[in-house]
Protein backbone atom coordinates (compact mmCIF):
# COMPACT_ATOMS: atom_id res chain seq x y z
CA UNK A 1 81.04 165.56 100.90
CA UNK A 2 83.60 168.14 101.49
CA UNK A 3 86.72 166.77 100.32
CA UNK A 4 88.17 164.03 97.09
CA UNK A 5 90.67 161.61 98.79
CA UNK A 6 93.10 160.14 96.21
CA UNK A 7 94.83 156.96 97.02
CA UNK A 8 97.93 155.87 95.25
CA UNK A 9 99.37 152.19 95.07
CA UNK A 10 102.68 152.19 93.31
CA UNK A 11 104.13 155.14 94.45
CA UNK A 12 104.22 154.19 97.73
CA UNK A 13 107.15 151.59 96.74
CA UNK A 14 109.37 154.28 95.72
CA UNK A 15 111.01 154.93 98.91
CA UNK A 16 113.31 158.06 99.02
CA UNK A 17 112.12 159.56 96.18
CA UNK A 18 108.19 158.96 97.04
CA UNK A 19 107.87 162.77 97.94
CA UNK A 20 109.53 164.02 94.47
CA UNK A 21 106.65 161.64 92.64
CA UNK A 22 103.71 162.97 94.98
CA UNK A 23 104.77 165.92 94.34
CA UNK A 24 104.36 165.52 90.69
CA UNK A 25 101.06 163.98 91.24
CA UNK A 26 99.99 166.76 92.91
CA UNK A 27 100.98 168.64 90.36
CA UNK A 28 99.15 167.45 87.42
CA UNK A 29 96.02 167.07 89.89
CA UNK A 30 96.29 170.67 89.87
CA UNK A 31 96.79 171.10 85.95
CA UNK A 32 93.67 168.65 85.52
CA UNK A 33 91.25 170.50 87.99
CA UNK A 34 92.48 173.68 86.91
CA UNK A 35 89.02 176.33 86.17
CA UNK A 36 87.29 174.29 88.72
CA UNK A 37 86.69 175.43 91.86
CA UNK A 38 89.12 173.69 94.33
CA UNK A 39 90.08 175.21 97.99
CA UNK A 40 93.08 173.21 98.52
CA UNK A 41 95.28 170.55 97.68
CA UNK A 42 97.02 168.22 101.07
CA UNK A 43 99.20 165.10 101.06
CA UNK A 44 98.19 163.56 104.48
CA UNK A 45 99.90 160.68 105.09
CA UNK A 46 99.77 158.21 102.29
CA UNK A 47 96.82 159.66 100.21
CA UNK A 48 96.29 163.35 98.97
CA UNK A 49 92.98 165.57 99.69
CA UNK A 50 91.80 167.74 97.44
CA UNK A 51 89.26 170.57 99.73
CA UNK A 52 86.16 170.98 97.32
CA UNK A 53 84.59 174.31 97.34
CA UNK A 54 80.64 174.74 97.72
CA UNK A 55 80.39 175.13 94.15
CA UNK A 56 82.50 172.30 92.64
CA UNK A 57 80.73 170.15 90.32
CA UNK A 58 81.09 166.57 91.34
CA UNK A 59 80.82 164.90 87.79
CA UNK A 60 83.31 166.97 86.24
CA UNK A 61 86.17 166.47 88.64
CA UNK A 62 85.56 162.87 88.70
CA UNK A 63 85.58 162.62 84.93
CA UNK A 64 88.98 164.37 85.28
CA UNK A 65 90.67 163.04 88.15
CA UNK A 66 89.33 159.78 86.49
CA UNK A 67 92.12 160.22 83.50
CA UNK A 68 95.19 161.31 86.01
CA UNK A 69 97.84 158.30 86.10
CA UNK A 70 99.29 157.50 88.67
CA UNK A 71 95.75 157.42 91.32
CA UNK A 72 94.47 153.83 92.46
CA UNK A 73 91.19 154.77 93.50
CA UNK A 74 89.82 158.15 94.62
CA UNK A 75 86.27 159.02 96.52
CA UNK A 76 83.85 161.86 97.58
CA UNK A 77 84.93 162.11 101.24
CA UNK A 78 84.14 164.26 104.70
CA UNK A 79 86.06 164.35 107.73
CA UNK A 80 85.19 163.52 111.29
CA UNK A 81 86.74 162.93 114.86
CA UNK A 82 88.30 160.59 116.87
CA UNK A 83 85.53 160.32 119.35
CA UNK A 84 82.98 157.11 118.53
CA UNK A 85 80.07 158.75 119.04
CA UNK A 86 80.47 162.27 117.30
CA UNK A 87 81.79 160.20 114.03
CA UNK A 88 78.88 157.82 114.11
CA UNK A 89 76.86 161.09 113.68
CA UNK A 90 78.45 162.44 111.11
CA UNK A 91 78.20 159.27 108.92
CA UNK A 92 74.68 158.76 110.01
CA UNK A 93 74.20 162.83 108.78
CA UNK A 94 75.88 162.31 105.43
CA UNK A 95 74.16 158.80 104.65
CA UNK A 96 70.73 160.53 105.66
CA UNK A 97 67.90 158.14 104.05
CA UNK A 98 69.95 156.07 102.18
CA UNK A 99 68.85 152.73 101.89
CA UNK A 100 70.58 149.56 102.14
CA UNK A 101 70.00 145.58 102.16
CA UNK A 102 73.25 145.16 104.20
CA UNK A 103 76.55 147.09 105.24
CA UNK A 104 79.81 146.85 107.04
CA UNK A 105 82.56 149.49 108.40
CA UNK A 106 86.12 148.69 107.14
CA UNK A 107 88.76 150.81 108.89
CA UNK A 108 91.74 151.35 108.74
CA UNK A 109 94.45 153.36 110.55
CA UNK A 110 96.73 155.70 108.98
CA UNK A 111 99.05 155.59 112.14
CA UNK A 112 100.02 152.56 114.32
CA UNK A 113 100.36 154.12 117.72
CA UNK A 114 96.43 155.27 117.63
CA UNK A 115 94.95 154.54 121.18
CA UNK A 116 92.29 152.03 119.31
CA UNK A 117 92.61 148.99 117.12
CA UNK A 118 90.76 148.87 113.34
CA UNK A 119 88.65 146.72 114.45
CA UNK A 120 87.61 148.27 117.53
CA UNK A 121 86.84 151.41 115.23
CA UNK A 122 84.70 148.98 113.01
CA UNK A 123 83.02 147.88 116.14
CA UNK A 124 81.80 150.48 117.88
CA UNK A 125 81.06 153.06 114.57
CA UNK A 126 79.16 150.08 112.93
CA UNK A 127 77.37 149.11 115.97
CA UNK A 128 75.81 153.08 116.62
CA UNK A 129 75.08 152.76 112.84
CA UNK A 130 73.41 149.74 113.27
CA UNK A 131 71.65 150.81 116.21
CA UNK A 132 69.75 153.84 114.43
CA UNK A 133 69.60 152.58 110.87
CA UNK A 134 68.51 148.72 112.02
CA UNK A 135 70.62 147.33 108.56
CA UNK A 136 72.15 143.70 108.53
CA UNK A 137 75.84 143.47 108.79
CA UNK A 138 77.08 141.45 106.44
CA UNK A 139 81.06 141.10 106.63
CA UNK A 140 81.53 139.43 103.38
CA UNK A 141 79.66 141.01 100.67
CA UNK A 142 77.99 143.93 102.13
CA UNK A 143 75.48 145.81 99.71
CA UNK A 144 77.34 149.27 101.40
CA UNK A 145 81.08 149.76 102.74
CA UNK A 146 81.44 152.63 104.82
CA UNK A 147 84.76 152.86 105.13
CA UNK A 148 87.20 154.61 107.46
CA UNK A 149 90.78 156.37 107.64
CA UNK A 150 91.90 156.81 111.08
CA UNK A 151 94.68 159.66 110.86
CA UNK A 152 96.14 161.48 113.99
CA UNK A 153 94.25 164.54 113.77
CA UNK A 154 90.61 163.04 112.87
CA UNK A 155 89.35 160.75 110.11
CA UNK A 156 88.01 160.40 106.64
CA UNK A 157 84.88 158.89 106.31
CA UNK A 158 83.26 157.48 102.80
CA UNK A 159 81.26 155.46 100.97
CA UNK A 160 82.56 154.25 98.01
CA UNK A 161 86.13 154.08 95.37
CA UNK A 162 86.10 155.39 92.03
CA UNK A 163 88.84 153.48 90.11
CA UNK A 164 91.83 155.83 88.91
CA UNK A 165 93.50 155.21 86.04
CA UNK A 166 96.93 153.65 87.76
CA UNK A 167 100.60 154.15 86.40
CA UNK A 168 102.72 156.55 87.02
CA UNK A 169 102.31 160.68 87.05
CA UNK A 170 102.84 161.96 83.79
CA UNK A 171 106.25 163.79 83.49
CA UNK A 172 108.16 161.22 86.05
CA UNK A 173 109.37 158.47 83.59
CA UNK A 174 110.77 161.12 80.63
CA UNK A 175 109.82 162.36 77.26
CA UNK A 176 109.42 159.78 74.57
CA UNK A 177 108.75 160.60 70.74
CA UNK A 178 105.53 158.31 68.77
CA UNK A 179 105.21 157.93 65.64
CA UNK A 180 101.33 158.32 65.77
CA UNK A 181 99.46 156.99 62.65
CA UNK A 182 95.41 157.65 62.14
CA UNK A 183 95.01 153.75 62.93
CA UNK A 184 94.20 152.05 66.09
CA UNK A 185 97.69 151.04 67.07
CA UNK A 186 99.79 154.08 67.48
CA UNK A 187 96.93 156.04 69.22
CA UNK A 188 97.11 152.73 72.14
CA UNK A 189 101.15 152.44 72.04
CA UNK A 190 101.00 156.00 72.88
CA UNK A 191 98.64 155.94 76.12
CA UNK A 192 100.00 153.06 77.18
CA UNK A 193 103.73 154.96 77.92
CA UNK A 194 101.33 157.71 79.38
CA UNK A 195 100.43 155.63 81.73
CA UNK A 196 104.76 154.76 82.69
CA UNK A 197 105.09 158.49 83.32
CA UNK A 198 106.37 159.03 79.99
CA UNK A 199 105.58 162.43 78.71
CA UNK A 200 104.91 161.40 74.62
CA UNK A 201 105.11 163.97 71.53
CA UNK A 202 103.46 162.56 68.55
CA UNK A 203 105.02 162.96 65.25
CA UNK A 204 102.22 162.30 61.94
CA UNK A 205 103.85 161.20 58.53
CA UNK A 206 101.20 162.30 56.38
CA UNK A 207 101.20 162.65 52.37
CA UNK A 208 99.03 166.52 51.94
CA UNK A 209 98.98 167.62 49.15
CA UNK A 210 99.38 164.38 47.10
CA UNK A 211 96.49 162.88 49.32
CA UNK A 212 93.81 164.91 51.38
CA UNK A 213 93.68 166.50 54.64
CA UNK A 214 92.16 163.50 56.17
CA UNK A 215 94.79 162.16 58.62
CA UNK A 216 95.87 164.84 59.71
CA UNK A 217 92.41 165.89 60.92
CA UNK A 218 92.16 162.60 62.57
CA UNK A 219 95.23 162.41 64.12
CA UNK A 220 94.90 166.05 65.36
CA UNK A 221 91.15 164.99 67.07
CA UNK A 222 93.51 161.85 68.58
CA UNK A 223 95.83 164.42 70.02
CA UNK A 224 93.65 166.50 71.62
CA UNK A 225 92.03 163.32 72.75
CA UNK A 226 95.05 161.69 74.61
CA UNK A 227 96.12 164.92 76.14
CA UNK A 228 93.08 164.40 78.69
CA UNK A 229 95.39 162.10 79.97
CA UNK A 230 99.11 163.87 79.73
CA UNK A 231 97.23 167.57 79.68
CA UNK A 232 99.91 168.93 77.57
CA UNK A 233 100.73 167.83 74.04
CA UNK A 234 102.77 168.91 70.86
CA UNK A 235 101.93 167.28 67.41
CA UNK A 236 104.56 167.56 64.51
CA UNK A 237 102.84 166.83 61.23
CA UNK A 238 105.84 165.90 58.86
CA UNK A 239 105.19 165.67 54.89
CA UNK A 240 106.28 162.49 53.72
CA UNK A 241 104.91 161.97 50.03
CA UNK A 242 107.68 163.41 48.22
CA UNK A 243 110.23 161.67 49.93
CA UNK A 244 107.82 158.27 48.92
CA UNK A 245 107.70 159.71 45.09
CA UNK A 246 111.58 159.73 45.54
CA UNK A 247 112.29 156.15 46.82
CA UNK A 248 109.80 154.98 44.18
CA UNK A 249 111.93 156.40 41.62
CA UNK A 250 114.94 154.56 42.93
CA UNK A 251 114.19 151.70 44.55
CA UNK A 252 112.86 147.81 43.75
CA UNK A 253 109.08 147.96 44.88
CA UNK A 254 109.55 144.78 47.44
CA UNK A 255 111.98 147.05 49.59
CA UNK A 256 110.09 150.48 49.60
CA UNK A 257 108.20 149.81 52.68
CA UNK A 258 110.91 148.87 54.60
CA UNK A 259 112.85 152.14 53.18
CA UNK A 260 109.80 154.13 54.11
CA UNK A 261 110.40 152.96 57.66
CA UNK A 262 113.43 153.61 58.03
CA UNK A 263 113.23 156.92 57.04
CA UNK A 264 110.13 158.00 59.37
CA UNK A 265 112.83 157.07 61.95
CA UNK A 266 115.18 158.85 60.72
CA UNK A 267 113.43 161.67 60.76
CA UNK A 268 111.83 160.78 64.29
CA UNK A 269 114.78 160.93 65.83
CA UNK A 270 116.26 164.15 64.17
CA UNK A 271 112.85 165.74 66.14
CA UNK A 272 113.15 163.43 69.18
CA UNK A 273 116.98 164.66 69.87
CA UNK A 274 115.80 168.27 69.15
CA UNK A 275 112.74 168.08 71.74
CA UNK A 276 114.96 166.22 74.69
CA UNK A 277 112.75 162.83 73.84
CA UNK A 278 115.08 159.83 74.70
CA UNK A 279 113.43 157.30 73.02
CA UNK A 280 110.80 156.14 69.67
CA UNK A 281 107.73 154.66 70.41
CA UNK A 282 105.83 152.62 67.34
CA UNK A 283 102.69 150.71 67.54
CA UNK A 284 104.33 147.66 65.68
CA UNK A 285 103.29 144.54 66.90
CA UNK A 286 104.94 141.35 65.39
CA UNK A 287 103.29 139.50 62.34
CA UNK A 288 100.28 142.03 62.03
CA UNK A 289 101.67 143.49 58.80
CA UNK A 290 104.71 142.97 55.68
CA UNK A 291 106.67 145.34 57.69
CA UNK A 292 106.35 143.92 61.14
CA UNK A 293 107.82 140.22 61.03
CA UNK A 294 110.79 140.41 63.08
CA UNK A 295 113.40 140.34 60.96
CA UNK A 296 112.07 143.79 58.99
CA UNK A 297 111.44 145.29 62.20
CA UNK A 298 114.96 144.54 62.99
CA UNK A 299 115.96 145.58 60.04
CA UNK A 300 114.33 148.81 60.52
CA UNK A 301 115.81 149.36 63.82
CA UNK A 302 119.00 149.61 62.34
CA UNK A 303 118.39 153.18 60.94
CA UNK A 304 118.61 154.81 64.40
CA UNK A 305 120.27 154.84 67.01
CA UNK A 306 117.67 155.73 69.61
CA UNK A 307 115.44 153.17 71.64
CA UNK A 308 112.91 151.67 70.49
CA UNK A 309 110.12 150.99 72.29
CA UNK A 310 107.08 148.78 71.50
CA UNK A 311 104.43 148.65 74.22
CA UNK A 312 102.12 146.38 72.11
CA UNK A 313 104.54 143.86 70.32
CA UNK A 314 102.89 140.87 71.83
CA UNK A 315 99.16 141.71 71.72
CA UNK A 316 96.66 140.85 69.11
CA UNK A 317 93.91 143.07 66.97
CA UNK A 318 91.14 142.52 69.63
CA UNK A 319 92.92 143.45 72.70
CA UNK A 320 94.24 146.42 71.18
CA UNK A 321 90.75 147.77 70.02
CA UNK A 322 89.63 146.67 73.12
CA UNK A 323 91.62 149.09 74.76
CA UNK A 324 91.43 151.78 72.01
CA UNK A 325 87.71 151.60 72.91
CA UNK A 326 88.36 152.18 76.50
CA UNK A 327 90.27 155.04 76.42
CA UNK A 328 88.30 156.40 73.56
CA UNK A 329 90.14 156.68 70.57
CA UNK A 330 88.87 153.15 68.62
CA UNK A 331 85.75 155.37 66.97
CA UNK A 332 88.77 158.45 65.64
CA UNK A 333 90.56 155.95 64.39
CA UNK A 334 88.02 153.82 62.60
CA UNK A 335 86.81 157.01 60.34
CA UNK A 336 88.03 156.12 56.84
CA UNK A 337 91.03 158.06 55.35
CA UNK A 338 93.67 158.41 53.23
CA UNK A 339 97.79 158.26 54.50
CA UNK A 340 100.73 157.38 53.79
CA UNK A 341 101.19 154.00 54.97
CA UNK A 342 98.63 153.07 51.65
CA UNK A 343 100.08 155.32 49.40
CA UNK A 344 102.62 153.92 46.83
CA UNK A 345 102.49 150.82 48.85
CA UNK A 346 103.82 147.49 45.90
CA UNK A 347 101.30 144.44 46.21
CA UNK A 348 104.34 142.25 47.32
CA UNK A 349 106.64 143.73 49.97
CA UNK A 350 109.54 141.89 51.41
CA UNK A 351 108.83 140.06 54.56
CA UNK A 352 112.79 139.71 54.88
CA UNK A 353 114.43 142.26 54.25
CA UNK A 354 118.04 142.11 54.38
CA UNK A 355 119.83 144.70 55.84
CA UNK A 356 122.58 144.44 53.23
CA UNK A 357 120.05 145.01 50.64
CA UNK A 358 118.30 147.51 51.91
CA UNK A 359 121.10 149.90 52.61
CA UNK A 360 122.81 149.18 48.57
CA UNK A 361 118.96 150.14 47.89
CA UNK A 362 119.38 153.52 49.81
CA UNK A 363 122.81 154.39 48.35
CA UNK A 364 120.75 155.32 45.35
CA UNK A 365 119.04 158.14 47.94
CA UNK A 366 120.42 161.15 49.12
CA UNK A 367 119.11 160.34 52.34
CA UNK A 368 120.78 162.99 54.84
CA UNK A 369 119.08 165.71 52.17
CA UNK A 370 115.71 163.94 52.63
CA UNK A 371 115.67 163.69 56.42
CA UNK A 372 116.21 167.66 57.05
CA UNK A 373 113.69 168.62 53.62
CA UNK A 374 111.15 166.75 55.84
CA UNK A 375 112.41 167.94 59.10
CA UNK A 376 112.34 171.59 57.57
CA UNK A 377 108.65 171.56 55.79
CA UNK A 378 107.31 170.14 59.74
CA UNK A 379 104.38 172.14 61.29
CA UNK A 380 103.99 171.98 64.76
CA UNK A 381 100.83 171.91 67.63
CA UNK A 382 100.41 172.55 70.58
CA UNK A 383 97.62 171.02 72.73
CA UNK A 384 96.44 171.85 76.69
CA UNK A 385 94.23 170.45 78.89
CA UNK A 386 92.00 172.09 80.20
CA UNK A 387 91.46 174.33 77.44
């Protein structure tokens, strides 16, 4: 097979401004295949075709092309002509001594005003493959689809779909700011706006050098592990254990986690605004912890004045490891470590935090001096796909 033809589903619904989004599809196609060998890139009417060289290794683009949103299904693909006969042969070529219990040709035509119906094209190309191979048709549930894309010019012929990861391109939805823990929440909350066409940058509370170095390794392996999927990341790692040491020292131990919070939003958005990100992302989902019933979150909410957005609010612990396993980053975030989130954490925090309280709590904090400390001691990361 000479050629990779990618199929997309939604972005076909966005009328005038399909070609902008193809466009950007295109683009990160390019960005993902990039140090492979690739001849050229084509959008021919409704799908894209990426020309495969003679030395392009099959596995590795489909592991990669695999990971780029915004793709419904994508296959190994050659092309062929119009005329019956000539096409027959050049599936009957490819297919070679392939084996099969049963098969059917599905067609389908790319334009309307083609001098031949679908299933006139499934007709006679099935019957001349029939004729040399001798294989039952079955209609239903064949054992092999051979399928067919009628265009003007000629046709694609192939054999198979390899599921693409769905969505929306990366880069066409805006830049959003996580706050990405080492747990298996964040990591999820953050592929899962991927997949919208949100371009995320994480942002890691962690507590170095009153804890270890542990998160951060983890959450830097995460990182480089999501930007598969985006292909270009940045990671600010923001100390946070002083500021912790400080609201200990001033504040009742049943509202320090829901100070904490607020804070790490605080300070989100300071680096959200600076890096053009229009909205927080969190991996809170309501009831799982002390600091997620709805009336803390809301609470919590109240420090900024940026969106909010919570992609897994309404899931539970087994879907969201189910998915963390999918995408890969359930075994990172499994590996035992120290963070913030555990350290100075009082046995009995509020589930109900008022918001009166809590802000005659912070009065006691010279918070504005806090935010740009932490804002100020940030390092920052940069992370590319491919490498």
């Amino acid at each position: 097979m000479n050629s990779i033809v990618v199929h997309y589903k939604e972005l076909a619904l966005k009328g005038k401004n399909r070609p902008w989004f193809i466009q950007m599809l295109v683009r990160n196609l390019k960005a993902a295949l990039a140090g492979i060998h690739i001849r050229a890139f084509r959008s021919v009417m409704g799908r894209i075709e990426i020309e495969m060289g003679p030395e392009t290794a099959w596995e590795e683009v489909r592991a990669r092309i695999s990971r780029v949103f915004g793709i419904a299904n994508f296959c190994p693909a050659n092309r062929g002509p119009h005329d019956f006969d000539a096409l027959a042969s050049a599936i009957l070529e490819d297919l070679g001594d392939r084996e099969t219990s049963s098969f059917r040709v599905s067609a389908t035509r790319a334009d309307k005003r083609l001098p031949f119906t679908s299933p006139t094209v499934e007709r006679e190309v099935g019957g001349r493959i029939k004729e040399v191979k001798g294989w039952h048709v079955d209609l239903s549930r064949p054992a092999l689809t051979v399928h067919l894309e009628m265009l003007p010019d000629g046709a694609f012929y192939f054999f198979g779909k390899e599921p693409g990861a769905g969505g929306l391109p990366t880069g066409t939805s805006g830049r959003v700011a996580c706050l990405l823990s080492g747990g298996i929440d964040s990591p999820v909350a953050a592929y899962r706006m991927m997949r919208r066409g949100c371009t995320v940058v994480f942002i890691h509370f962690h507590s170095y050098p009153i804890l270890s170095r542990a998160s951060q390794e983890k959450v830097r392996e995460i990182a480089g592990l999501l930007t598969k999927y985006q292909l270009r990341s940045r990671l600010a790692l923001v100390p946070f254990g002083e500021l912790q040491q400080q609201v200990v020292l001033a504040v009742a131990p049943e509202l320090r986690v829901v100070i904490y919070r607020r804070l790490m939003l605080r300070i989100a958005e300071r680096l959200a605004r600076k890096w053009h990100a229009r909205a927080l992302v969190t991996g809170e989902v309501i009831g799982q912890v002390a600091s997620q019933t709805l009336e803390n979150m809301t609470t919590i909410a109240d420090a900024t004045r940026l969106e909010i957005l919570r992609p897994l609010v309404g899931m539970d612990k087994d879907e969201i490891s189910a998915e963390a396993e999918r995408i890969g980053t359930y075994s990172i975030s499994i590996i035992s470590d120290q963070d913030c989130c555990t350290l100075f954490t009082p046995k009995h925090p509020a589930t109900r935090a008022r918001l009166a309280d809590v802000e005659k709590a912070e009065a006691a904090l010279p918070i504005e001096e806090m935010v740009l400390s932490a804002v100020a001691a940030m390092t920052v990361e940069d992370f590319r796909f491919p490498i």
